[in-house]
C-alpha atoms as a PDB file:
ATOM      1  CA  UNK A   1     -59.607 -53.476  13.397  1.00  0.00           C
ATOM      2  CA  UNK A   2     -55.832 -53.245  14.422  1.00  0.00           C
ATOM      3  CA  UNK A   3     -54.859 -52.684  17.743  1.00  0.00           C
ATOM      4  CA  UNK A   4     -51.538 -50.953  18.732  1.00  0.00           C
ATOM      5  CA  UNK A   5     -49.872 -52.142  22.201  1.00  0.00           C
ATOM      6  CA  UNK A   6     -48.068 -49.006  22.480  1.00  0.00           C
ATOM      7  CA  UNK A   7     -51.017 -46.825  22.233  1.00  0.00           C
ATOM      8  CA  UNK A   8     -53.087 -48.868  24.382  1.00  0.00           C
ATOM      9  CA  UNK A   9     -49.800 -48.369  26.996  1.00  0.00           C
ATOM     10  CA  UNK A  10     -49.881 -44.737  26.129  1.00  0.00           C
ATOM     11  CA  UNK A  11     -53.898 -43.859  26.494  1.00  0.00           C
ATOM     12  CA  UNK A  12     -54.644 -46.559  29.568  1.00  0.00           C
ATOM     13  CA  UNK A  13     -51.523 -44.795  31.656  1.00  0.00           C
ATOM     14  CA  UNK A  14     -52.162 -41.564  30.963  1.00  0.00           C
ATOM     15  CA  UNK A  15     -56.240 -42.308  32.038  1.00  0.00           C
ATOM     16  CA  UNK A  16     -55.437 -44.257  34.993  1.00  0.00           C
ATOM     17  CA  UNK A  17     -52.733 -41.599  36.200  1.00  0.00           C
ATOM     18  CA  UNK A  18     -55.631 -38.733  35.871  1.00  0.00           C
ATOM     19  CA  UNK A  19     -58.231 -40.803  37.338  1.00  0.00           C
ATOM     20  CA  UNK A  20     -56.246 -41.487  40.617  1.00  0.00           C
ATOM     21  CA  UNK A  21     -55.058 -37.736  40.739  1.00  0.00           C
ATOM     22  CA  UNK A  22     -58.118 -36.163  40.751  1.00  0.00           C
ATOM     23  CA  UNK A  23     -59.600 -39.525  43.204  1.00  0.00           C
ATOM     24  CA  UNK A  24     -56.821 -37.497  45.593  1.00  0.00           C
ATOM     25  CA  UNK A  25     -57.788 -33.911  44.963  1.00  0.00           C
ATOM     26  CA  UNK A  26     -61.427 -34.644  45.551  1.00  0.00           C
ATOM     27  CA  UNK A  27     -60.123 -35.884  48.815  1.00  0.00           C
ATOM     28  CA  UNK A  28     -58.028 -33.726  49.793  1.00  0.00           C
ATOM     29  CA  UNK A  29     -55.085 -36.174  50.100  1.00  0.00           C
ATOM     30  CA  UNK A  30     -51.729 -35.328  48.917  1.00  0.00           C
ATOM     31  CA  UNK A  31     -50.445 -38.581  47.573  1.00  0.00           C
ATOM     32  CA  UNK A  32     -46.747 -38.730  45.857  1.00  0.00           C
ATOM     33  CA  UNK A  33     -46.598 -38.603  42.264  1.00  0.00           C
ATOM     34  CA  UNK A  34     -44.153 -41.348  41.852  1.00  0.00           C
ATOM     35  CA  UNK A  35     -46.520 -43.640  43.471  1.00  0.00           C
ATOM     36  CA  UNK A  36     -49.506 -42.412  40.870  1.00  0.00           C
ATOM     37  CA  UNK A  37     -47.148 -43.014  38.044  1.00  0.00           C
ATOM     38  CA  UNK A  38     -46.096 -46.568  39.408  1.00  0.00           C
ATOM     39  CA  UNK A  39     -49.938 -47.616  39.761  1.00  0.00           C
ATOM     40  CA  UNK A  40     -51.098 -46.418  36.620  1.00  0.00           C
ATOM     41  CA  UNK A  41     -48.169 -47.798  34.509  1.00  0.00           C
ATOM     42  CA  UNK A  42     -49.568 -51.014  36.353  1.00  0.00           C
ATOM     43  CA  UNK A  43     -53.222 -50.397  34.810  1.00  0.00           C
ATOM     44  CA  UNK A  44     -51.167 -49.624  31.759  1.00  0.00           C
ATOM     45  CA  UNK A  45     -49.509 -53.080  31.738  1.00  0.00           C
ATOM     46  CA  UNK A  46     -53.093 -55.061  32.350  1.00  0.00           C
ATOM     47  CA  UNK A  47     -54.886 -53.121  29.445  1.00  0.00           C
ATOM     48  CA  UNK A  48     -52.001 -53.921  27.320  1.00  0.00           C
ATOM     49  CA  UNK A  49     -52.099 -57.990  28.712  1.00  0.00           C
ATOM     50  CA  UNK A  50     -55.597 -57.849  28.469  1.00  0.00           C
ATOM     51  CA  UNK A  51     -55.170 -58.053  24.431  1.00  0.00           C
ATOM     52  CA  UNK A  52     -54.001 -61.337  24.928  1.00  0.00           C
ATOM     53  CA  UNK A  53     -55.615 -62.448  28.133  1.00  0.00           C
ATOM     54  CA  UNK A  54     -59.237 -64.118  27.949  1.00  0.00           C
ATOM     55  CA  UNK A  55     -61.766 -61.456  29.228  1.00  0.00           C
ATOM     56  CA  UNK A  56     -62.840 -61.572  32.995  1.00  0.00           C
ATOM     57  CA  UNK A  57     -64.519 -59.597  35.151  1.00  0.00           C
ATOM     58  CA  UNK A  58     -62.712 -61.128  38.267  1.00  0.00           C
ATOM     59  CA  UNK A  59     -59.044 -60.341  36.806  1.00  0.00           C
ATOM     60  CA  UNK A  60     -60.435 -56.861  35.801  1.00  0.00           C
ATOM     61  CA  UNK A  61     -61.472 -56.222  39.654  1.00  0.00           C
ATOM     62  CA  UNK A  62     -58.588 -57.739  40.859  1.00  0.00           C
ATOM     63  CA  UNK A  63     -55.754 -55.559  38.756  1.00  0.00           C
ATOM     64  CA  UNK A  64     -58.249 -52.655  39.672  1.00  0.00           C
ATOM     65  CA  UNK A  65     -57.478 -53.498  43.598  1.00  0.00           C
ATOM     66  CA  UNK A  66     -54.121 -53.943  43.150  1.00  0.00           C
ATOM     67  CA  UNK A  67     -53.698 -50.525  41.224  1.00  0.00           C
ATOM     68  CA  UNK A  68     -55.527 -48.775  44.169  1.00  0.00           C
ATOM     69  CA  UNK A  69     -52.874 -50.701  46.872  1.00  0.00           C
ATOM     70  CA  UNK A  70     -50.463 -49.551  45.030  1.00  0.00           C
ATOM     71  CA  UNK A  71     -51.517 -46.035  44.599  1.00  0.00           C
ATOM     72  CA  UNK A  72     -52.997 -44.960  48.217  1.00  0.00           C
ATOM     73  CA  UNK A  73     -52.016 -47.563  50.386  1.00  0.00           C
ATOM     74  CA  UNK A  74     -51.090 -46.256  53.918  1.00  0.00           C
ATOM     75  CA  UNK A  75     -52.723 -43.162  53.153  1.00  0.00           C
ATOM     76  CA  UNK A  76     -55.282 -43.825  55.722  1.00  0.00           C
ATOM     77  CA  UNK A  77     -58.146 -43.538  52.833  1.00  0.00           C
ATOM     78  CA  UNK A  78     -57.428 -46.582  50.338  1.00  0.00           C
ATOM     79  CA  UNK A  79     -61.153 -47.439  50.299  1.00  0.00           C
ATOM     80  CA  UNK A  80     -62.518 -44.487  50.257  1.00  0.00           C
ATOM     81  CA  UNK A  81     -60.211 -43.127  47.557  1.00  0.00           C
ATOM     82  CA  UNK A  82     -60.585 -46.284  45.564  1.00  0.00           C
ATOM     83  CA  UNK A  83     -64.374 -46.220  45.790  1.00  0.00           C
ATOM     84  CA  UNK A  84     -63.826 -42.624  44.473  1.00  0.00           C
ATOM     85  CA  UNK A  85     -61.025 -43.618  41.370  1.00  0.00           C
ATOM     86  CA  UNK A  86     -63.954 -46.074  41.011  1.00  0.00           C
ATOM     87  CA  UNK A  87     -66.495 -43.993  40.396  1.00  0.00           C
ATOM     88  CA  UNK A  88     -64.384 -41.381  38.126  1.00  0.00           C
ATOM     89  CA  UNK A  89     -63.411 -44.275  35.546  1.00  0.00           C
ATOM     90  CA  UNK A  90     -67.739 -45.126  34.900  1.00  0.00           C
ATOM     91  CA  UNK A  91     -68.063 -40.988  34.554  1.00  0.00           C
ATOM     92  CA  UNK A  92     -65.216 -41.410  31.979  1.00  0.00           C
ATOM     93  CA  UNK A  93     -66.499 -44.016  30.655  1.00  0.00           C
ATOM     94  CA  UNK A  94     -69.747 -42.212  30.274  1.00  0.00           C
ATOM     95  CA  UNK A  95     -68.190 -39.248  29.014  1.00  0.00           C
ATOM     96  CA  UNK A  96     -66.488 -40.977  26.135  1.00  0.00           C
ATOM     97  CA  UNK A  97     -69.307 -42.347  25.268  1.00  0.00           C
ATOM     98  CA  UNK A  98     -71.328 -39.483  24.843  1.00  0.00           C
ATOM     99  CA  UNK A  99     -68.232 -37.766  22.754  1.00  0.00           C
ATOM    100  CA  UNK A 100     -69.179 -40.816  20.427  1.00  0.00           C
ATOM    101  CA  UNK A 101     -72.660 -40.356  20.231  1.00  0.00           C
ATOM    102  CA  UNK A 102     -72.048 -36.794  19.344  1.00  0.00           C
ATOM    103  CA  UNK A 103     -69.279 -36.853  16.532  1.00  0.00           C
ATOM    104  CA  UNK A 104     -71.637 -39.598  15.166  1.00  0.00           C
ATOM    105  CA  UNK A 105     -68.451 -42.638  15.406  1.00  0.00           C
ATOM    106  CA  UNK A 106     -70.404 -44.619  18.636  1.00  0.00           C
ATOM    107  CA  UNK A 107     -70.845 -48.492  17.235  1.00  0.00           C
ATOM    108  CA  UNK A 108     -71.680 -52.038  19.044  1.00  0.00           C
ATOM    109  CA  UNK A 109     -68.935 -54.265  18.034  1.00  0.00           C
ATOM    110  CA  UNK A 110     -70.488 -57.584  20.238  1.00  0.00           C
ATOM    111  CA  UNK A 111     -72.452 -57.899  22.997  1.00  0.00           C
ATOM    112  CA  UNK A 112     -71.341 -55.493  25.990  1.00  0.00           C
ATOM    113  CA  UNK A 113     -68.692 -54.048  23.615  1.00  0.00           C
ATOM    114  CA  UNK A 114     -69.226 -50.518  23.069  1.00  0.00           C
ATOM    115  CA  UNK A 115     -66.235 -49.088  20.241  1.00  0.00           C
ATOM    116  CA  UNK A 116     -66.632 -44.990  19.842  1.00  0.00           C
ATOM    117  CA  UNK A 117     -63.326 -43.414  17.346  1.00  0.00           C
ATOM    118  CA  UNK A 118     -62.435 -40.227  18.506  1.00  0.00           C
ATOM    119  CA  UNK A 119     -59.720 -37.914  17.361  1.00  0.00           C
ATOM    120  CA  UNK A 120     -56.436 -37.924  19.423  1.00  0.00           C
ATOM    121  CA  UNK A 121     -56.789 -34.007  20.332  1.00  0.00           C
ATOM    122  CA  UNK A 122     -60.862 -34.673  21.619  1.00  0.00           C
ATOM    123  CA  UNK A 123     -60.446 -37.774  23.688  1.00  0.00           C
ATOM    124  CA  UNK A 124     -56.994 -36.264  25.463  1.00  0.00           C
ATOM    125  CA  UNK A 125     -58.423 -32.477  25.533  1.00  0.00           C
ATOM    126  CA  UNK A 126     -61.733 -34.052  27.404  1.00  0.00           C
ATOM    127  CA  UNK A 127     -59.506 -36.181  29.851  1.00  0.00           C
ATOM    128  CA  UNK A 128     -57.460 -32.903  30.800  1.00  0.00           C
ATOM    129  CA  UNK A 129     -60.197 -30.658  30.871  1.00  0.00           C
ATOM    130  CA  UNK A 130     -62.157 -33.330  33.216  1.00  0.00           C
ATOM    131  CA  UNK A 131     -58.825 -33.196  35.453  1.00  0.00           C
ATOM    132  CA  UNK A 132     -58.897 -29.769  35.464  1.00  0.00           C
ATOM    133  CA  UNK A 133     -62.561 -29.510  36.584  1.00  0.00           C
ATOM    134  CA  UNK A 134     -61.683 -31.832  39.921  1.00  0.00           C
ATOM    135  CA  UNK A 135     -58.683 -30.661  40.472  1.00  0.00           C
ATOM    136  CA  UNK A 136     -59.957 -26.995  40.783  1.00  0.00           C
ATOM    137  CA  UNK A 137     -63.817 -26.428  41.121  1.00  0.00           C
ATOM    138  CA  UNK A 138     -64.578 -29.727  43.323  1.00  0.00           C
ATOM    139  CA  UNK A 139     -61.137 -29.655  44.792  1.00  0.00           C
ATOM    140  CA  UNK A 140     -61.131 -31.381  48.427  1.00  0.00           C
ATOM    141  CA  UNK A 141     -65.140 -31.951  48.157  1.00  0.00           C
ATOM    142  CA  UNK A 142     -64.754 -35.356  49.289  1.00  0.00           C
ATOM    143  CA  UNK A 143     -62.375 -34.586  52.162  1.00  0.00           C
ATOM    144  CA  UNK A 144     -64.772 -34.298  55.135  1.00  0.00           C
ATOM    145  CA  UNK A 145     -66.634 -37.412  56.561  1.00  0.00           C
ATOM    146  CA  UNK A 146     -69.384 -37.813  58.802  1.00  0.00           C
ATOM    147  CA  UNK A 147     -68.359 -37.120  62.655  1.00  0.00           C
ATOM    148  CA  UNK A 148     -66.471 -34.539  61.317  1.00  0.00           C
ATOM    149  CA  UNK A 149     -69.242 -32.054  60.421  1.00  0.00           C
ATOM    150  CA  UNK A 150     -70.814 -31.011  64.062  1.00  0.00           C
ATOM    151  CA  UNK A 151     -74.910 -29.657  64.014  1.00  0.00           C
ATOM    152  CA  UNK A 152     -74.897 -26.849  66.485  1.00  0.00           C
ATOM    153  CA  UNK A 153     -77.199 -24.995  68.071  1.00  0.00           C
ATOM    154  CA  UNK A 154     -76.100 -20.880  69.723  1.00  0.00           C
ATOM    155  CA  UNK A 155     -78.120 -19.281  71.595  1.00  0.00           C
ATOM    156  CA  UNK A 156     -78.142 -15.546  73.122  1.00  0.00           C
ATOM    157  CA  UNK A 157     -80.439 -13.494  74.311  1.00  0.00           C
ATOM    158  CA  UNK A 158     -83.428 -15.549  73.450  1.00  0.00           C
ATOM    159  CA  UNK A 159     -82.204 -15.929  70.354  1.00  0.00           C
ATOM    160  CA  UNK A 160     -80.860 -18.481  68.610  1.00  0.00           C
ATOM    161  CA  UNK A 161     -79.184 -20.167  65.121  1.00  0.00           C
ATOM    162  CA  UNK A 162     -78.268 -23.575  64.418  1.00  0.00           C
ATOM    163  CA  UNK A 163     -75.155 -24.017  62.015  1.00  0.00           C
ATOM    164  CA  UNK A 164     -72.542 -26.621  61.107  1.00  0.00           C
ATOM    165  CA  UNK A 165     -69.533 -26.905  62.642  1.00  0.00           C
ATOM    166  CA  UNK A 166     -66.186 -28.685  61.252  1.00  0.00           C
ATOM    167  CA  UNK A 167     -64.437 -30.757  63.619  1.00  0.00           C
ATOM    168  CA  UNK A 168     -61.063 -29.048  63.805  1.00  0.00           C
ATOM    169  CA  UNK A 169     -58.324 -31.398  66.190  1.00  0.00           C
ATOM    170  CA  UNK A 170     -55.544 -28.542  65.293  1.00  0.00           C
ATOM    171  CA  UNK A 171     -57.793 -25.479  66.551  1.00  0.00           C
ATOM    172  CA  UNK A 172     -56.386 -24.822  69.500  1.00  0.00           C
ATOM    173  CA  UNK A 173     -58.108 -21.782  70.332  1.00  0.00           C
ATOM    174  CA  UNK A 174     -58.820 -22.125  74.476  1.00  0.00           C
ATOM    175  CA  UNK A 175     -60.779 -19.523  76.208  1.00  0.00           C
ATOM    176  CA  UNK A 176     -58.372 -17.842  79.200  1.00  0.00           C
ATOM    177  CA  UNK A 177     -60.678 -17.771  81.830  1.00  0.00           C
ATOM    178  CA  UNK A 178     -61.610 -21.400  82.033  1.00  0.00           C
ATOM    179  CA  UNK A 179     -59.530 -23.178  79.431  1.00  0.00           C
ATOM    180  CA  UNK A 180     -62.472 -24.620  77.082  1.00  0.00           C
ATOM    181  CA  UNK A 181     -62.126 -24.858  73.779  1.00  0.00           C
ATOM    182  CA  UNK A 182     -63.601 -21.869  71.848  1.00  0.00           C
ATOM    183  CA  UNK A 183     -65.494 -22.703  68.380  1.00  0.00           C
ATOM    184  CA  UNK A 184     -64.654 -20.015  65.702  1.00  0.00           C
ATOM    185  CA  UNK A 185     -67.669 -19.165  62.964  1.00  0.00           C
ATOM    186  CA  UNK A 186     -68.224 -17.031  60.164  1.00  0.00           C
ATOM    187  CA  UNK A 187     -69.362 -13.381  60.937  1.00  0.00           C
ATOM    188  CA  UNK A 188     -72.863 -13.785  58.532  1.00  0.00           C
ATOM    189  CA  UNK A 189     -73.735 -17.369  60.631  1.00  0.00           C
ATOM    190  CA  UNK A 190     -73.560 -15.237  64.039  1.00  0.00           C
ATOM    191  CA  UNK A 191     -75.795 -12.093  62.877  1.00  0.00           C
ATOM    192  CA  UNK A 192     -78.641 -12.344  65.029  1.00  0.00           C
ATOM    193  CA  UNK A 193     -76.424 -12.760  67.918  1.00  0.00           C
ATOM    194  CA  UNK A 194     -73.565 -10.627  67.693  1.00  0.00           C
ATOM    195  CA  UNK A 195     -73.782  -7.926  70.547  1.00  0.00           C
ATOM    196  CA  UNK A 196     -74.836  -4.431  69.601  1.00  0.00           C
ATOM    197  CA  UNK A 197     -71.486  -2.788  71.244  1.00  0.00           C
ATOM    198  CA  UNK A 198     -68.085  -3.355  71.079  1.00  0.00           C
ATOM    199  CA  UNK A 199     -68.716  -3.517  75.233  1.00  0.00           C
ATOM    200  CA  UNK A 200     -69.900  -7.159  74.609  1.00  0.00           C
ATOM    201  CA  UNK A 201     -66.678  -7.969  72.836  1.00  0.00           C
ATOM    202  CA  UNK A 202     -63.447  -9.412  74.332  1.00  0.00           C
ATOM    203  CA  UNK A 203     -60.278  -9.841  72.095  1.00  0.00           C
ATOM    204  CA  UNK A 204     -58.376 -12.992  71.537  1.00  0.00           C
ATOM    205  CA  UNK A 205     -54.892 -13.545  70.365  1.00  0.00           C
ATOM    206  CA  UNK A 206     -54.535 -15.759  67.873  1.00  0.00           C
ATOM    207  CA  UNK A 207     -51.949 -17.352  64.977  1.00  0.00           C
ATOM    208  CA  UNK A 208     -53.168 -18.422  61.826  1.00  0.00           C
ATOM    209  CA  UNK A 209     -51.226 -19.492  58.485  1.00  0.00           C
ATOM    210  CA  UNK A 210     -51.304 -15.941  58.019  1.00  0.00           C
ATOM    211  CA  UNK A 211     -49.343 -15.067  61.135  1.00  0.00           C
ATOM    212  CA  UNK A 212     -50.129 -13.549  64.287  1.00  0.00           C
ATOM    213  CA  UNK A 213     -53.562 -11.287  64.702  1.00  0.00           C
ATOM    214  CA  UNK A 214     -56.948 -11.300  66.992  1.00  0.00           C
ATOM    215  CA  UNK A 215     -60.161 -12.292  67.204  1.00  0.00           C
ATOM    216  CA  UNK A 216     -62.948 -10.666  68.482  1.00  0.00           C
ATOM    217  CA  UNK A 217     -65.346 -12.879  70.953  1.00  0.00           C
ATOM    218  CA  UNK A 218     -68.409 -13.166  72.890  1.00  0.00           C
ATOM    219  CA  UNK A 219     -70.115 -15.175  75.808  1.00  0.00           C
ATOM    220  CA  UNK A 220     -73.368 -16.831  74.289  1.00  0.00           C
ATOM    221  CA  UNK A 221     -75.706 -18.047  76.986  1.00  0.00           C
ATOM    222  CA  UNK A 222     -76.024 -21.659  75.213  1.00  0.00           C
ATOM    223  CA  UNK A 223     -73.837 -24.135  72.712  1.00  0.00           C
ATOM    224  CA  UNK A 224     -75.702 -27.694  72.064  1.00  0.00           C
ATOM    225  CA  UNK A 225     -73.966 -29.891  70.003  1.00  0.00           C
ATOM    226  CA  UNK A 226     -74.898 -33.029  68.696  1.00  0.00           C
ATOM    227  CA  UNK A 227     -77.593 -32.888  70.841  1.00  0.00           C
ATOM    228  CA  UNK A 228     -75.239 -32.453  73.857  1.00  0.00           C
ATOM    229  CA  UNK A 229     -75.710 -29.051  75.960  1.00  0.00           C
ATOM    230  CA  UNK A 230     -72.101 -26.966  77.215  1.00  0.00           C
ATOM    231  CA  UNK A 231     -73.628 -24.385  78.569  1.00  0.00           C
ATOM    232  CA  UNK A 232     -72.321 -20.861  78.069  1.00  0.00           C
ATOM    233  CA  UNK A 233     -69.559 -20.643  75.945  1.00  0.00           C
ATOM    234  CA  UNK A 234     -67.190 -18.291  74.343  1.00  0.00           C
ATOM    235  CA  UNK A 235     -67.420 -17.750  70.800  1.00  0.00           C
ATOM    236  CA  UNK A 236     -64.824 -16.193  68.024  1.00  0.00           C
ATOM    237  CA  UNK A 237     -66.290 -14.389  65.021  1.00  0.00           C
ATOM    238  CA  UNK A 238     -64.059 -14.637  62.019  1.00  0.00           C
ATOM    239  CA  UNK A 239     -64.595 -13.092  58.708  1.00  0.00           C
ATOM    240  CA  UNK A 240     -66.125 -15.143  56.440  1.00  0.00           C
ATOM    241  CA  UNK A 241     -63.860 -17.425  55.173  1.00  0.00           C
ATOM    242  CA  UNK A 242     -65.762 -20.839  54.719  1.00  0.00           C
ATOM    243  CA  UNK A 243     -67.609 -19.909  51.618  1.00  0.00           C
ATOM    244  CA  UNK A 244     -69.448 -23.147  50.409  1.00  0.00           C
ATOM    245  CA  UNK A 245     -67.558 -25.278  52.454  1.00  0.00           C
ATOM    246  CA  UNK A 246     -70.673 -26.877  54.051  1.00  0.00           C
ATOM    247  CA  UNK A 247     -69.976 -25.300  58.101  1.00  0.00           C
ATOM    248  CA  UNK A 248     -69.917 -22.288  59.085  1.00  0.00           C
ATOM    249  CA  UNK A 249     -67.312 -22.503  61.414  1.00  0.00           C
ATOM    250  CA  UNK A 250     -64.481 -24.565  63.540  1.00  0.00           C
ATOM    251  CA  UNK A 251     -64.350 -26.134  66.824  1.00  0.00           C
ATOM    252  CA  UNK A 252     -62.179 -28.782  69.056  1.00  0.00           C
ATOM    253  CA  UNK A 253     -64.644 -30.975  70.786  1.00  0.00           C
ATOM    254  CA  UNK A 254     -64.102 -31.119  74.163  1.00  0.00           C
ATOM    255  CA  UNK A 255     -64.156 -34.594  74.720  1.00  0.00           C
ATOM    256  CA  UNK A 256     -60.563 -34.648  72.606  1.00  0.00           C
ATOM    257  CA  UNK A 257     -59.214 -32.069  74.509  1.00  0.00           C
ATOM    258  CA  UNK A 258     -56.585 -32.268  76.979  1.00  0.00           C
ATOM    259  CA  UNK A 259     -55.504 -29.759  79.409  1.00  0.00           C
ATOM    260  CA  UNK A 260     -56.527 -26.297  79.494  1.00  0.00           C
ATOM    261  CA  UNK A 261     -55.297 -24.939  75.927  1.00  0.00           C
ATOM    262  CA  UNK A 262     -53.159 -21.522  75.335  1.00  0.00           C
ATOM    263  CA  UNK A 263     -54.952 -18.814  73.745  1.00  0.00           C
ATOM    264  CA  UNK A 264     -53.078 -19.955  70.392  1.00  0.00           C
ATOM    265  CA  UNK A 265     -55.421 -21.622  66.986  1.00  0.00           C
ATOM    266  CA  UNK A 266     -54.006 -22.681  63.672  1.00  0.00           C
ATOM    267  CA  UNK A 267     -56.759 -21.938  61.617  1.00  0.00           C
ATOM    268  CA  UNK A 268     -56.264 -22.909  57.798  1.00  0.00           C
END
């Protein structure tokens, strides 16, 4: 079987470029491109040496490290991002492998070497529309890490709901009374609390990425976070704008907060 450099330049880059792409969609990190391109022309350059090279695990790892440096180092996330590329090349790998098994060209050239032939159009098409996928449905899914998802407990009336809470350092939403920080959750999360009147409501000014608007709020008699009790508390009801986010709302803890906040938020 012949083996062209060039193509093995061509298929590796292109791979390694999509692989750390969608490592940085899935967490949310904008990355520059350049600095994609330069690490997987790197992984480009090993495959290609690797022709020539005697087969090792430890160089494999090691030019696998060094491609992650490149790509997300001083982004804050190189492990967890490279722990993520990581995982995205053995779904690749998988994937290829059962495109192989299913166009019937999947053969065992030596012992731990898997070959599968697959036309140009089906192995690139699958690689894009894999991208594609990450980049859009699953975009950001690995952005949020523990600590930063809050279990909360609201209670009013003698009623209460427990709910997730996203750990928001840029909500700077502050109640004017008494300065605390005021967490802001989805309308359908606050139901069985909401007051009955718009007598119950007070209005809070707010700025979003939208621009400048209001929030309707409401005292409940109880917040317990983390297992940690603030007593009453104003709340703001938002629409519902979360979706399947995984919370149900946003909220500055107070511990990270300094002095008492203006009434201003910047809620994504």
């Amino acid at each position: 079987m012949v083996v062209y450099w060039d193509i093995v330049l061509l298929l590796n880059g292109a791979a390694d470029y999509l692989l750390l792409l969608s490592a940085a969609h899935l967490a949310g990190r904008t990355v520059p491109r350049l600095r994609l391109v330069g690490a997987a022309a790197f992984g480009a350059a090993y495959a290609a040496l690797q022709l020539i090279l005697p087969r090792s695990i430890f160089l494999l790892a090691a030019a696998f490290v060094v491609m992650v440096l490149l790509a997300f180092c001083g982004t804050g996330r190189a492990l967890k991002l490279g722990l993520l590329t990581l995982l995205l090349a053995c779904a690749l790998g998988g994937g290829v492998m059962l495109l192989g098994r299913c166009v019937g060209s999947l053969a065992r050239l030596a012992r731990g070497v898997v070959y599968a032939q697959l036309p140009w159009g089906v192995l690139l098409g699958a690689m894009g529309a894999t991208y594609l996928l990450l980049s859009t449905v699953f975009r950001g899914a690995a952005r949020h890490e523990g600590g930063e998802l809050l279990i909360a407990t609201l209670t009013r009336g003698g009623r209460s709901v427990a709910l997730r809470l996203l750990h928001d350092s840029g909500n700077l939403l502050a109640d004017p009374a008494t300065g605390e920080s005021v967490p802001v959750i989805g309308r359908s999360a606050l139901r069985a609390l909401l007051p009955e009147d718009d007598e119950g409501y007070i209005t809070l000014s707010c700025t979003t990425a939208d621009g400048s608007g209001t929030l309707r709020a409401f005292y409940c008699d109880s917040l317990r976070v983390n297992g940690r009790d603030y007593g009453r508390r104003l709340v703001a009801v938002s629409p519902d704008i979360y979706g399947d986010a995984g919370f149900q709302g946003v909220w500055r803890m107070e511990q990270q907060e300094g002095a008492h906040g203006s009434v201003e938020t910047a809620l994504g």
